[in-house]
C-alpha atoms as a PDB file:
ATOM      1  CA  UNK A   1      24.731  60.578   5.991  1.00  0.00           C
ATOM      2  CA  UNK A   2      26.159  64.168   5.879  1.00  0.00           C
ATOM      3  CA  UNK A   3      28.965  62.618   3.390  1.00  0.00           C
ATOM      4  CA  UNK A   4      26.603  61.326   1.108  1.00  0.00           C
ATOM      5  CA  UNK A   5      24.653  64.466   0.707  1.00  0.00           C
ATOM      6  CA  UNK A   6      27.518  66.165   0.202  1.00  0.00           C
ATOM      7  CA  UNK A   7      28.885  63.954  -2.056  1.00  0.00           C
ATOM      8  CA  UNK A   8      25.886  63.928  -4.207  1.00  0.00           C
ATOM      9  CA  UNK A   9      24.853  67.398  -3.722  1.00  0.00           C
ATOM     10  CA  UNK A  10      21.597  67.200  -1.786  1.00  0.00           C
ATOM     11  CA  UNK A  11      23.554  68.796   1.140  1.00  0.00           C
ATOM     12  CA  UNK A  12      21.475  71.887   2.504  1.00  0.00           C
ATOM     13  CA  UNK A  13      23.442  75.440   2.063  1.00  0.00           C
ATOM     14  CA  UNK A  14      25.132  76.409   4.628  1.00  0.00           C
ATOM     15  CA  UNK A  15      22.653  78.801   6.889  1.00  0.00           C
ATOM     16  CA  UNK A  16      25.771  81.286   7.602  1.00  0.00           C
ATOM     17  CA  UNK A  17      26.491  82.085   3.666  1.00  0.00           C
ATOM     18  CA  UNK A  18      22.893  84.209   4.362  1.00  0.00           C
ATOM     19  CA  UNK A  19      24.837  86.225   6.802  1.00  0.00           C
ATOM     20  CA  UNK A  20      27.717  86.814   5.251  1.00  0.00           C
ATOM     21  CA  UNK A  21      25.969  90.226   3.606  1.00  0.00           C
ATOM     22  CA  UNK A  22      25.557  91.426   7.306  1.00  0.00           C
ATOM     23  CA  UNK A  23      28.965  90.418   8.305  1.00  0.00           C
ATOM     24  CA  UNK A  24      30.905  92.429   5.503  1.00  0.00           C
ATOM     25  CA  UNK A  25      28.777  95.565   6.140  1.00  0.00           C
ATOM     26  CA  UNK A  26      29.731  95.534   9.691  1.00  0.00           C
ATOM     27  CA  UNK A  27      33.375  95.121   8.680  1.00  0.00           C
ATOM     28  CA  UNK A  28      32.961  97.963   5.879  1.00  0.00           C
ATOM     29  CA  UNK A  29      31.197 100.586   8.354  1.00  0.00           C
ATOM     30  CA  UNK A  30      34.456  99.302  11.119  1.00  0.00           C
ATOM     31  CA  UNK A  31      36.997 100.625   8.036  1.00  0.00           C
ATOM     32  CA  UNK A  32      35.430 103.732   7.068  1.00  0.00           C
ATOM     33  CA  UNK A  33      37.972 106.458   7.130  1.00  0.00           C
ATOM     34  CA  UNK A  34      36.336 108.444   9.551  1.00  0.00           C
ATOM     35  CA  UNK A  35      36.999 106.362  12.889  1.00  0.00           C
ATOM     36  CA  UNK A  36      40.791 106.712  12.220  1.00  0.00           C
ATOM     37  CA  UNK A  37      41.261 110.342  11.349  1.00  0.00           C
ATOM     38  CA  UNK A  38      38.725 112.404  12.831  1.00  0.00           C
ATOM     39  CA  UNK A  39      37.872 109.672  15.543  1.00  0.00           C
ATOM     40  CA  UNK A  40      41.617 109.105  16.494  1.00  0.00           C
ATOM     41  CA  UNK A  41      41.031 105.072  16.664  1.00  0.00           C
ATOM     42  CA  UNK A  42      44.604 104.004  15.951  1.00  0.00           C
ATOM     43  CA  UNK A  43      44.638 102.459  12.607  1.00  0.00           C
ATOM     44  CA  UNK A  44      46.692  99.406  13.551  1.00  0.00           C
ATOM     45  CA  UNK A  45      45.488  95.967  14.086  1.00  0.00           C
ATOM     46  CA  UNK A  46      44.151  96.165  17.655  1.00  0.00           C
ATOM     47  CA  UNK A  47      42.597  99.370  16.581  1.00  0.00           C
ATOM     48  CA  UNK A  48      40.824  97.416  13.677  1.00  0.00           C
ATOM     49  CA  UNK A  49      39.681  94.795  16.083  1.00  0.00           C
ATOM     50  CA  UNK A  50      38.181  97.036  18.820  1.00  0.00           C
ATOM     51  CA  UNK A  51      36.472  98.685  15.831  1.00  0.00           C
ATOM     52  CA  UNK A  52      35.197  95.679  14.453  1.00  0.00           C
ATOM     53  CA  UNK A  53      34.239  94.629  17.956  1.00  0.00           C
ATOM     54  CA  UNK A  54      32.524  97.815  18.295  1.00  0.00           C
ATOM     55  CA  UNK A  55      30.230  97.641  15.155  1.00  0.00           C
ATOM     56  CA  UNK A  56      29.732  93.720  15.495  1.00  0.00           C
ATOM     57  CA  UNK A  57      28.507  94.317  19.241  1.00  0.00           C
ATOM     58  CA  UNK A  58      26.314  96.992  18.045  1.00  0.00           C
ATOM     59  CA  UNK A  59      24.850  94.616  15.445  1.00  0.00           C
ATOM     60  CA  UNK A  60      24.334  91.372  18.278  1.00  0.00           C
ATOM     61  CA  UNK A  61      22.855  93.941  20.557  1.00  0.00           C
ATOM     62  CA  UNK A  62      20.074  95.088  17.990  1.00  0.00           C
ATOM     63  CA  UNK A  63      19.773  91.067  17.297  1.00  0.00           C
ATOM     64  CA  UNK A  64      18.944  90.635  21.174  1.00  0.00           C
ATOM     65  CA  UNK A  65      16.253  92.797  20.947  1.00  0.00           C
ATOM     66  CA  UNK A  66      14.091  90.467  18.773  1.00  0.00           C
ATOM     67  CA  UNK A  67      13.852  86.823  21.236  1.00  0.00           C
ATOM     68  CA  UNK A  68      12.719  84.816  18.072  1.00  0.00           C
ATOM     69  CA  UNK A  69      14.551  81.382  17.672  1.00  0.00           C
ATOM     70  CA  UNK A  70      15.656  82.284  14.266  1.00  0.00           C
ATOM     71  CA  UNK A  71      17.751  85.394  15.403  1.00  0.00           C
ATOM     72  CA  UNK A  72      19.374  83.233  18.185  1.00  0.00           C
ATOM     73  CA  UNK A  73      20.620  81.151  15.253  1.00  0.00           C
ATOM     74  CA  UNK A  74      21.610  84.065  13.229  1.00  0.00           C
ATOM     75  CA  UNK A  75      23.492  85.542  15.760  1.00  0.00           C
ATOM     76  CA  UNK A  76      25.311  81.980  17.078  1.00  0.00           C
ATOM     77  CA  UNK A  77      26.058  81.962  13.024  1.00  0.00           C
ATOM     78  CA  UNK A  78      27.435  85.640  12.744  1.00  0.00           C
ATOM     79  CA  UNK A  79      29.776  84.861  15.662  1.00  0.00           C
ATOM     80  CA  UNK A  80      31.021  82.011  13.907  1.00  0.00           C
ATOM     81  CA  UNK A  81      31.827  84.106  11.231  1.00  0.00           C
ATOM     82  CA  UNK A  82      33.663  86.517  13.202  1.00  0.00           C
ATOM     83  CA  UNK A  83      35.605  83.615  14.831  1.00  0.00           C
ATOM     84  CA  UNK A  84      36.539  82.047  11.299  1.00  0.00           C
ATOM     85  CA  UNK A  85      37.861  85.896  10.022  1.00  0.00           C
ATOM     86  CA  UNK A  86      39.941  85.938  13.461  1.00  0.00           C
ATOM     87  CA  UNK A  87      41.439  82.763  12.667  1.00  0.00           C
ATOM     88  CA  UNK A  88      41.952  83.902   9.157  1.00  0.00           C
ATOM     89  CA  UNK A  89      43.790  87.011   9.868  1.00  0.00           C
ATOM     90  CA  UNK A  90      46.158  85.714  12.476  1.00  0.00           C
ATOM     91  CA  UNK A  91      46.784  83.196  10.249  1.00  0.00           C
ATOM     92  CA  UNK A  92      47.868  85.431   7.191  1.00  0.00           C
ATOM     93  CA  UNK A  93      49.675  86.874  10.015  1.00  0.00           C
ATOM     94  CA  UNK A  94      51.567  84.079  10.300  1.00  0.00           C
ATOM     95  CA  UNK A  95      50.291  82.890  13.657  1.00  0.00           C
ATOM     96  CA  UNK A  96      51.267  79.370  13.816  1.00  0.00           C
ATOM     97  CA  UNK A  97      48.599  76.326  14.472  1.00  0.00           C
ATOM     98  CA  UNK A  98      49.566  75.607  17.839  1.00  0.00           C
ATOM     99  CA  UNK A  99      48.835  79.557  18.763  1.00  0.00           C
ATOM    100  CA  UNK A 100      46.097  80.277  16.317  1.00  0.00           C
ATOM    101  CA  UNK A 101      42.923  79.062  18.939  1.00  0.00           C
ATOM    102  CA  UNK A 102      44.478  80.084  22.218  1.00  0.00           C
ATOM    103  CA  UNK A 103      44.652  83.698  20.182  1.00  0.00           C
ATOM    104  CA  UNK A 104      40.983  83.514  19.177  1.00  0.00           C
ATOM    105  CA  UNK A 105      40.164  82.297  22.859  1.00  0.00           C
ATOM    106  CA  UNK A 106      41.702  86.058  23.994  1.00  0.00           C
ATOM    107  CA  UNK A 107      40.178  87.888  21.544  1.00  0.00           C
ATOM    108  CA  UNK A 108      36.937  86.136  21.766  1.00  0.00           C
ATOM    109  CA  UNK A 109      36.817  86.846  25.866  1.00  0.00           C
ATOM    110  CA  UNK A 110      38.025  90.539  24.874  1.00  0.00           C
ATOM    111  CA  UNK A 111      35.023  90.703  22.813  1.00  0.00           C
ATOM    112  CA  UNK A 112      32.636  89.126  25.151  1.00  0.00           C
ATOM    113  CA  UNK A 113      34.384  92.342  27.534  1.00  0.00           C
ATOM    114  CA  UNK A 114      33.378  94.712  24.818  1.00  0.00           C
ATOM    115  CA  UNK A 115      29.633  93.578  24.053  1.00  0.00           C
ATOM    116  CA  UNK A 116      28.833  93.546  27.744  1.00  0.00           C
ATOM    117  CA  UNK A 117      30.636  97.661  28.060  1.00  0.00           C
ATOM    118  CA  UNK A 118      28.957  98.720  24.746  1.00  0.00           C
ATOM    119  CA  UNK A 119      25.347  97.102  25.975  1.00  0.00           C
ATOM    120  CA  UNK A 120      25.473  98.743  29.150  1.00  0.00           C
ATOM    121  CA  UNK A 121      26.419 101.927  27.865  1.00  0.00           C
ATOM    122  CA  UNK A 122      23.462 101.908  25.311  1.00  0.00           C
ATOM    123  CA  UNK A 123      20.785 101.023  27.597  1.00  0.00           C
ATOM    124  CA  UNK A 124      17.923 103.204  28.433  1.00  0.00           C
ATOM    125  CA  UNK A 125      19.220 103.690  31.696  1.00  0.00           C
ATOM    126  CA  UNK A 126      23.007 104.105  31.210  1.00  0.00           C
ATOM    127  CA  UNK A 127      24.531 107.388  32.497  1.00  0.00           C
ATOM    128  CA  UNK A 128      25.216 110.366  29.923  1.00  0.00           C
ATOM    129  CA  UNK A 129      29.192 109.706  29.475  1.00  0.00           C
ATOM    130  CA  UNK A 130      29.053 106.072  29.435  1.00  0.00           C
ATOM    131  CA  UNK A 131      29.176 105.386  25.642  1.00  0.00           C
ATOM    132  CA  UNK A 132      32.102 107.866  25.798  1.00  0.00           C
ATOM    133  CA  UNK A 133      33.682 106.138  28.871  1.00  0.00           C
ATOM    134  CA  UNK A 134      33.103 102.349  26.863  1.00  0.00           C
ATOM    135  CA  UNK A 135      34.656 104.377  23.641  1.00  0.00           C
ATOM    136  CA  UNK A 136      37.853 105.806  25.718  1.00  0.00           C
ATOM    137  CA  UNK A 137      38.816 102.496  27.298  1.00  0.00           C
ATOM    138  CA  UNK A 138      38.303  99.690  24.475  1.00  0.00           C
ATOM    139  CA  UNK A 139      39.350 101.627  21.090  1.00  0.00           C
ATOM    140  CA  UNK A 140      41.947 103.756  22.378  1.00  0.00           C
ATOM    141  CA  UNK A 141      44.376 100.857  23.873  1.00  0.00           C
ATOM    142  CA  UNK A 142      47.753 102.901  25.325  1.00  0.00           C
ATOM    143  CA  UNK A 143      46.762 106.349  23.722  1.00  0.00           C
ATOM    144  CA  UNK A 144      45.108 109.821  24.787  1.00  0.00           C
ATOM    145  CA  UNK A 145      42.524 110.525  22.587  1.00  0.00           C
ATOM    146  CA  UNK A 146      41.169 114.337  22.544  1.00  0.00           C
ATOM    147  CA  UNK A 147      37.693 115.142  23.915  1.00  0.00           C
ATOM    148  CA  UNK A 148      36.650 115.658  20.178  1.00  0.00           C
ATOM    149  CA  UNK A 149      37.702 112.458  19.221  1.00  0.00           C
ATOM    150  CA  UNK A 150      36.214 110.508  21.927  1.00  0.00           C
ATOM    151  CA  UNK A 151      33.048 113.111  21.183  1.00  0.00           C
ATOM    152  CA  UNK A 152      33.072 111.791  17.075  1.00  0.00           C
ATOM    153  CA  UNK A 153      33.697 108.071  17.695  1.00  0.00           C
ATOM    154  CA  UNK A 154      30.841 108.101  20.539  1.00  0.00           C
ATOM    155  CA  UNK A 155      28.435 110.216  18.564  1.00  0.00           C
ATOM    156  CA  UNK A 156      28.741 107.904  15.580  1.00  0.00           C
ATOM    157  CA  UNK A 157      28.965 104.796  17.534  1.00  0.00           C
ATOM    158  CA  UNK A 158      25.209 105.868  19.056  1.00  0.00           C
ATOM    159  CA  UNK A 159      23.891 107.222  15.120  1.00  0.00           C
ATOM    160  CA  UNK A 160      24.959 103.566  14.248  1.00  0.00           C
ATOM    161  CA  UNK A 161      23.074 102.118  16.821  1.00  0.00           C
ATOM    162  CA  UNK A 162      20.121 104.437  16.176  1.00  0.00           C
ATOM    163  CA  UNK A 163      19.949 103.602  12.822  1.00  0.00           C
ATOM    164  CA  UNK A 164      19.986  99.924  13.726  1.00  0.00           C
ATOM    165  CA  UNK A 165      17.726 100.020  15.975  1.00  0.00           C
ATOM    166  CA  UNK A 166      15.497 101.282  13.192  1.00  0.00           C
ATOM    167  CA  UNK A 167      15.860  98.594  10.633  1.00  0.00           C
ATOM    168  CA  UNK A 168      14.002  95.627  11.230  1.00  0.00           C
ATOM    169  CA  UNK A 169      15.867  92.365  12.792  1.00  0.00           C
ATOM    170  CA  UNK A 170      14.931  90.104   9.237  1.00  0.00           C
ATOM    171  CA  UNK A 171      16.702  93.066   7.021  1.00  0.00           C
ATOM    172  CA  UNK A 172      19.459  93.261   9.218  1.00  0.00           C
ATOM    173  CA  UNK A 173      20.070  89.709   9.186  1.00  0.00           C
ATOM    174  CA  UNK A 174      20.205  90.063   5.151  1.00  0.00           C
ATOM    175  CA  UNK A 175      22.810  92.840   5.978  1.00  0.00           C
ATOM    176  CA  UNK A 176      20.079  95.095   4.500  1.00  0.00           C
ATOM    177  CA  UNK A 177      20.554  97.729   7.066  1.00  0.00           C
ATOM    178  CA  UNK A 178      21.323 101.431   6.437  1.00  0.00           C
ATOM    179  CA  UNK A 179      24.723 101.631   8.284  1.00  0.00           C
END
C-alpha cells in the first residue's frame, strides 16, 4: 500500500523533514568558531564529531525532560538523522559499503558514551568539575587542553544547555531555539 501512495502522491511527509530545522542548528552551534580557537577542540574530524555529539546530547537531554509521546518520536527521528549524516560523511569519505554500518555502529555506541557523561554531568546533583571532567575526556581525544580552554568549552557547553532548557520542548523540536 505504501507503493501506491507513493506512487500517486497521497504518501504522508516524512515526520523527520520537521526536524531537520533542529538538526542543522545543532550542527551550526557544533561549527561555530569559538569551540576550536578559544575552546582548543581540535578542528579535525573526531573533533567535529565529539562536538556534534556534544550539542546533539545537549539537545536529546532537554527532549527527555518533556515524557510526551510526541517528543519520544521526535527524538527516535532526530537520531535517525544523525545516523543518516554519519553515513553520509564517511561515505564522502570514501568509506566503502561493507565498512560504512560497522563505522556508524562505533560512533553510534561512542555517542550513546557521550549522552550518558554529558547527562550526568548536567544533573542537579552532579559535582562542580564534572561538566569540565565530561569536556576534558570526550572533545579533547590525545591532546592537553589548557585550564582556560577546558574553562570556555565547559562554560558554553552549560550556557547552551541553560538556554535550552529555557525554550520550550515544541519550539525546540521546530529548531526554534535560541542557541
Amino acid at each position: 500500500m505504501s507503493l501506491l501512495r507513493r506512487l500517486f502522491g497521497t504518501a504522508e511527509p516524512d515526520p523527520r523533514e520537521a526536524l531537520r530545522p533542529l538538526y542543522a542548528e545543532i550542527v551550526a552551534t557544533a561549527r561555530q568558531q569559538h569551540w576550536y580557537v578559544e575552546g582548543g577542540v581540535p578542528d579535525t574530524l573526531e573533533g567535529r564529531f565529539e562536538m556534534v555529539s556534544a550539542i546533539f546530547s545537549l539537545a536529546l537531554i532537554r527532549l527527555e525532560r518533556d515524557p510526551s509521546q510526541a517528543q519520544a518520536q521526535a527524538m527516535a527521528f532526530l537520531t535517525e538523522i544523525f545516523v543518516a549524516d554519519m553515513d553520509g560523511q564517511l561515505r564522502e569519505l570514501g568509506v566503502g559499503d561493507m565498512i560504512v554500518g560497522k563505522r556508524v555502529g562505533k560512533l553510534m555506541g561512542a555517542f550513546g558514551g557521550r549522552l550518558g557523561a554529558y547527562r550526568d554531568a548536567l544533573a542537579e546533583d552532579a559535582a562542580p568539575g564534572e561538566l569540565a571532567d565530561a569536556a576534558r575526556r570526550n572533545l579533547y581525544a590525545g591532546i592537553s587542553p589548557s585550564e582556560a580552554q577546558v574553562a570556555h568549552v565547559s562554560a558554553q557547553l552549560r550556557a547552551v544547555a541553560s538556554r535550552l532548557a529555557a525554550t520550550d520542548a515544541i519550539e525546540l523540536s521546530a529548531g526554534q531555539a535560541a542557541w
